[in-house]
C-alpha atoms as a PDB file:
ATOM      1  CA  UNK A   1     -42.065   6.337  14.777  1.00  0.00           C
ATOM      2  CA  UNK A   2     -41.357   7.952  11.441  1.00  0.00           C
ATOM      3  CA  UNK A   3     -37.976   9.143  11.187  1.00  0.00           C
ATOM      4  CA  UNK A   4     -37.624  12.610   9.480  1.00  0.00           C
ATOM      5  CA  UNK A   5     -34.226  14.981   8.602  1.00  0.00           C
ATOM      6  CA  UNK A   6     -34.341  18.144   7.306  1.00  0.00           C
ATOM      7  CA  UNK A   7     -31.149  18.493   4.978  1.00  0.00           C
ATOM      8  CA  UNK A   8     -31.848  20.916   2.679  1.00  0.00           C
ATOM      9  CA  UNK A   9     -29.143  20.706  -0.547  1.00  0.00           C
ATOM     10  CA  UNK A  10     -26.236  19.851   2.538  1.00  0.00           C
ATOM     11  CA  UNK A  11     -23.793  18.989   0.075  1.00  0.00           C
ATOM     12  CA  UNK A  12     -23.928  22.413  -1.436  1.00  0.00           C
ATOM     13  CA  UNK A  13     -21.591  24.972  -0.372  1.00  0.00           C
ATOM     14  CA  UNK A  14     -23.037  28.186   1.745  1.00  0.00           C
ATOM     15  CA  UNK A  15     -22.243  31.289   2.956  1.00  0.00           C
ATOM     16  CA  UNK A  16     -22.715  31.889   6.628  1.00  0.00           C
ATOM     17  CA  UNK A  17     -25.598  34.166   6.638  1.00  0.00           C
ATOM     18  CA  UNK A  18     -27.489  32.043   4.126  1.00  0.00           C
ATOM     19  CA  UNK A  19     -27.555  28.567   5.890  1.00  0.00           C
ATOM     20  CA  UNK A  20     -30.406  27.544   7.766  1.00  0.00           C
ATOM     21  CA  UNK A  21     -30.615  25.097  10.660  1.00  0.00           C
ATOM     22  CA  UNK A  22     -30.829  21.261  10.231  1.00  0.00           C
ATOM     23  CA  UNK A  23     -33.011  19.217  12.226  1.00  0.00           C
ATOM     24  CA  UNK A  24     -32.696  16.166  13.088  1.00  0.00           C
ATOM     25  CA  UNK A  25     -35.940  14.163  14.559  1.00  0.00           C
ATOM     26  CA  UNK A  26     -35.705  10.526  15.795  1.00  0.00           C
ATOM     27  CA  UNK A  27     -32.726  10.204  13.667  1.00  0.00           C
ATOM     28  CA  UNK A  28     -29.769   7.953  14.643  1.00  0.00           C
ATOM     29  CA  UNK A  29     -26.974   9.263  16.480  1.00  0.00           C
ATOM     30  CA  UNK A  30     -24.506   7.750  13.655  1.00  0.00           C
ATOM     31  CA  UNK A  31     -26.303   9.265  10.944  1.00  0.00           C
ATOM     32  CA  UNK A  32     -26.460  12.874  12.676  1.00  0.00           C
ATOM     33  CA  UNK A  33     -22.494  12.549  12.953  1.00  0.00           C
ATOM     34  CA  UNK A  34     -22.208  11.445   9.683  1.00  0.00           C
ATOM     35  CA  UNK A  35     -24.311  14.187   8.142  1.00  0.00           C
ATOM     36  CA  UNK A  36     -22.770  16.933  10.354  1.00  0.00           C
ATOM     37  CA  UNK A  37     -19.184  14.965   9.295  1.00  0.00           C
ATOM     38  CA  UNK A  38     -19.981  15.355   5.699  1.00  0.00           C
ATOM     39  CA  UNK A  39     -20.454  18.881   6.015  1.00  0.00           C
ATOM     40  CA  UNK A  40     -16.971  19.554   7.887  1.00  0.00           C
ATOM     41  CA  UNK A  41     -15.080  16.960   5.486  1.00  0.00           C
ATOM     42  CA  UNK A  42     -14.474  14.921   7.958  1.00  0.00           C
ATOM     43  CA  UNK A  43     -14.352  11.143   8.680  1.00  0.00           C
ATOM     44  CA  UNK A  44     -16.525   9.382  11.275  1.00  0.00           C
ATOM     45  CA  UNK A  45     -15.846   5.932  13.518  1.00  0.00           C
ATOM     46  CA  UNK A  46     -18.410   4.670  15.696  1.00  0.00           C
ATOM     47  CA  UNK A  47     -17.052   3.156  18.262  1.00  0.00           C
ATOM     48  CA  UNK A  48     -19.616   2.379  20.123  1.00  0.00           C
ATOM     49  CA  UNK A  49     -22.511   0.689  18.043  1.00  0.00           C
ATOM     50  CA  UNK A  50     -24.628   1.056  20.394  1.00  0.00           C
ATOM     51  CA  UNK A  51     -24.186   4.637  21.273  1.00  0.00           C
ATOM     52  CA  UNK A  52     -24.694   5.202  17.414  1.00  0.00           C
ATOM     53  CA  UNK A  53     -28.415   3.650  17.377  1.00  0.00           C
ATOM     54  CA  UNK A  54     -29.473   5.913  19.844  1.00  0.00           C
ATOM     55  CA  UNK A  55     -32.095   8.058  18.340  1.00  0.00           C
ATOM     56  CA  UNK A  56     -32.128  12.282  19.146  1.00  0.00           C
ATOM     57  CA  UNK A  57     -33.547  15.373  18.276  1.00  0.00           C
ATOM     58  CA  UNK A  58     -31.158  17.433  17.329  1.00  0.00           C
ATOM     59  CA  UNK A  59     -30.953  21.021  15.564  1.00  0.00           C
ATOM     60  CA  UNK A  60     -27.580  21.740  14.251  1.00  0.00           C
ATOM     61  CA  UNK A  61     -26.401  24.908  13.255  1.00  0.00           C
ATOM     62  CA  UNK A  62     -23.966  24.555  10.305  1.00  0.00           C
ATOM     63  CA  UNK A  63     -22.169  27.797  10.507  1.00  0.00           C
ATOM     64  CA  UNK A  64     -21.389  26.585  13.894  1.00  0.00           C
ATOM     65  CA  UNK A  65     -17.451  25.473  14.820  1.00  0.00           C
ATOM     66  CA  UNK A  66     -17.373  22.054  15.223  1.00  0.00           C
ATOM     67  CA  UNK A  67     -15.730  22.076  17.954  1.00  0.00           C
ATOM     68  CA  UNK A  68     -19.248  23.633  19.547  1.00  0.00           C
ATOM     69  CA  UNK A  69     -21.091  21.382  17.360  1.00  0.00           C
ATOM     70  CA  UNK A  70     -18.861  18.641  19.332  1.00  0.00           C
ATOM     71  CA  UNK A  71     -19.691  19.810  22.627  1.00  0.00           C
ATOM     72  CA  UNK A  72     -23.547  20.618  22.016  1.00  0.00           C
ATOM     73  CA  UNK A  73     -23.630  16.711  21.500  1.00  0.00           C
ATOM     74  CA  UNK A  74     -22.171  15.291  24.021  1.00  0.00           C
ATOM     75  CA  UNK A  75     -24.334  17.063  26.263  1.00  0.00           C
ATOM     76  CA  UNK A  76     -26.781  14.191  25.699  1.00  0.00           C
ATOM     77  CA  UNK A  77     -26.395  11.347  28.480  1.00  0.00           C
ATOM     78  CA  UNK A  78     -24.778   8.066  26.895  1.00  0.00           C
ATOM     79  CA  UNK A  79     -22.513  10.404  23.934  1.00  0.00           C
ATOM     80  CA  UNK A  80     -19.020  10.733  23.975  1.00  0.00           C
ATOM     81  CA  UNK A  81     -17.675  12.473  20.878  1.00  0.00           C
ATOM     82  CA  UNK A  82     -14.084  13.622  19.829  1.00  0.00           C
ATOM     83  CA  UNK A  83     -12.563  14.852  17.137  1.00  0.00           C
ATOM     84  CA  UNK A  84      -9.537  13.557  16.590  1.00  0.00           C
ATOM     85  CA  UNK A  85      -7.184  14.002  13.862  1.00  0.00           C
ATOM     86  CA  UNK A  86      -9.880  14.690  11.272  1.00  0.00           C
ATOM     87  CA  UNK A  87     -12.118  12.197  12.869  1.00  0.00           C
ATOM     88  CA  UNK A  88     -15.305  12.450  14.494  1.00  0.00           C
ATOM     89  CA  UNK A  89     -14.759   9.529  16.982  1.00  0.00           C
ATOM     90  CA  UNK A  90     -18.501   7.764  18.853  1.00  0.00           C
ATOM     91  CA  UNK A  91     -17.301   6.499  21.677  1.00  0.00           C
END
């Protein structure tokens, strides 16, 4: 399967009303925490290597909280995400 992520200019800075979704298709769980991560300045640990190759689709919204963003994850079976500490923790 091809993996695909839509990440248009990420790394730039946006107002709220201006940001557009990101989706994530077939795309590794530790690169969708990474990504979403980046965007909060925050760090990531993966824990749980094998958690992290799991692949998902995912659409994030980045004007979201990421405390939301958190919980919209881990309502996949086989995620466990925390923040902690400025830390996006895989478990």
């Amino acid at each position: 399967m091809q993996e695909t992520t839509t990440r248009e200019n990420m790394e730039s800075k946006h107002t709220a009303a201006s940001v557009q979704p990101v989706v994530f298709d077939n795309v590794p769980l530790s690169q969708i925490v990474g990504d979403i991560a980046a965007h909060y300045q925050v760090r990531t640990e993966i824990r749980n290597k094998e958690a992290g190759k799991l692949r998902f689709y995912f659409v994030w919204q980045p004007q979201d909280s990421l405390q939301n963003v958190v919980r919209r994850l881990n309502q996949f079976k086989r995620v466990n995400i925390v923040s902690e500490g400025g830390t996006l923790v895989v478990r």
